[in-house]
Protein backbone atom coordinates (compact mmCIF):
# COMPACT_ATOMS: atom_id res chain seq x y z
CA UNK A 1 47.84 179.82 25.32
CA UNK A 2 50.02 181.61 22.86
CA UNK A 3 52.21 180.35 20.57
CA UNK A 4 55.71 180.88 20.57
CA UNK A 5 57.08 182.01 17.36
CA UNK A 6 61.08 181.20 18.14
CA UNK A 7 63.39 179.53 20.49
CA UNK A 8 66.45 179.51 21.90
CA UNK A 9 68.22 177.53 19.03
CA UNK A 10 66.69 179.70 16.33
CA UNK A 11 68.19 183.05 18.00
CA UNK A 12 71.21 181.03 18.51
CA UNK A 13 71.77 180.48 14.63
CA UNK A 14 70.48 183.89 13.53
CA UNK A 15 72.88 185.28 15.87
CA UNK A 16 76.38 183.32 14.50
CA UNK A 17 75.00 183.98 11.06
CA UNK A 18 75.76 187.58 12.13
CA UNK A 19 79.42 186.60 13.38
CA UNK A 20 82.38 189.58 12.19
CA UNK A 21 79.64 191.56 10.03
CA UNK A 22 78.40 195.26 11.23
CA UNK A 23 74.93 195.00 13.25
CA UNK A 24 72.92 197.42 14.74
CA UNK A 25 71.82 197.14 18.00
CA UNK A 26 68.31 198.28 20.32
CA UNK A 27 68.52 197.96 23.67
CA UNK A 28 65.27 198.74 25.68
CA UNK A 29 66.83 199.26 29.86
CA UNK A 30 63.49 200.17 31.08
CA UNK A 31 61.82 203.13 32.00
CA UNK A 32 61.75 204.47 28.83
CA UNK A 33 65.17 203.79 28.25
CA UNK A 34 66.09 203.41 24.51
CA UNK A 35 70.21 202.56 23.99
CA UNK A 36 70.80 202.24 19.99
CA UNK A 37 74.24 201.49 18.51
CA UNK A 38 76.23 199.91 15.55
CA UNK A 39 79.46 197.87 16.02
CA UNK A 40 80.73 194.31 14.70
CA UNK A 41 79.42 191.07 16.19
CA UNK A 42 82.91 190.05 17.37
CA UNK A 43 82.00 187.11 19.68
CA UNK A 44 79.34 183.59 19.22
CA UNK A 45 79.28 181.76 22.66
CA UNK A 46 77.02 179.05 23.60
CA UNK A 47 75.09 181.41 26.44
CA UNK A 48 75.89 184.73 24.84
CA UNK A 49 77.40 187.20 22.41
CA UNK A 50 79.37 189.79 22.05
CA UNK A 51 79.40 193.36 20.12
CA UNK A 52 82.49 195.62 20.19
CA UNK A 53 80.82 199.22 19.76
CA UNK A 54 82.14 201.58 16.49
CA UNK A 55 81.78 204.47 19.19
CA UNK A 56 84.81 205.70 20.83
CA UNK A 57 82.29 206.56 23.87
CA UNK A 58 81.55 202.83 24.92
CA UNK A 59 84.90 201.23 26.40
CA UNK A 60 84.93 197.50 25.71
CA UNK A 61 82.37 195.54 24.32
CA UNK A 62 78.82 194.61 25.49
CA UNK A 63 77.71 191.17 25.94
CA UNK A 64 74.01 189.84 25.59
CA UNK A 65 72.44 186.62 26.58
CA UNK A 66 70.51 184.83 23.20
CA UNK A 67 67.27 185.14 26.16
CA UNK A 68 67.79 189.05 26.34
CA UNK A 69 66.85 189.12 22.09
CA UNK A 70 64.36 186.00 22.89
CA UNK A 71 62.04 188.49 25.09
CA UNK A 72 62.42 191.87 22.92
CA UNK A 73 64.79 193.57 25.29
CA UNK A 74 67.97 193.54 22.76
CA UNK A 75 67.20 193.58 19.09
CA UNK A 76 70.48 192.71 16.70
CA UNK A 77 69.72 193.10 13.05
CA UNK A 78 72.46 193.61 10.09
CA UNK A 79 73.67 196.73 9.17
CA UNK A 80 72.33 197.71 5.54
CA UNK A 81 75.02 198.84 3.25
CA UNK A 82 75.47 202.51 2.20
């Protein structure tokens, strides 16, 4: 049986730690479908979170459930500073 690394309340906390800073964000859709994209981490809920894009293309924000970056198919990680 393998061993799972994190949970649920782990990604939770790693998440808010994020809350109002720039992150960038991987989104694997399938099919060899890469989406990859900074913004601010503008929402903490208890099922999900939200990112409001820095490009003008996306309208809105996106929202991701904590089990999306649980499997690997979103991947939020801090922007480094320049």
């Amino acid at each position: 049986m393998i061993k799972q690394k994190n949970d649920i309340a782990t990604v939770k906390k790693k998440i808010a730690d994020y809350f109002n800073q720039q992150v960038d964000v991987v989104v694997n859709l399938g099919r060899n479908k890469i989406l990859k994209y900074t913004g601010e981490l503008s929402g903490v809920y208890p099922s999900l979170f939200t990112v409001r894009p820095d490009d003008k293309g996306f309208l809105g924000k996106t929202s991701y459930s904590y089990a999306e970056v649980l499997c690997g198919s979103v991947r939020v990680k801090p922007r480094k500073a320049e």
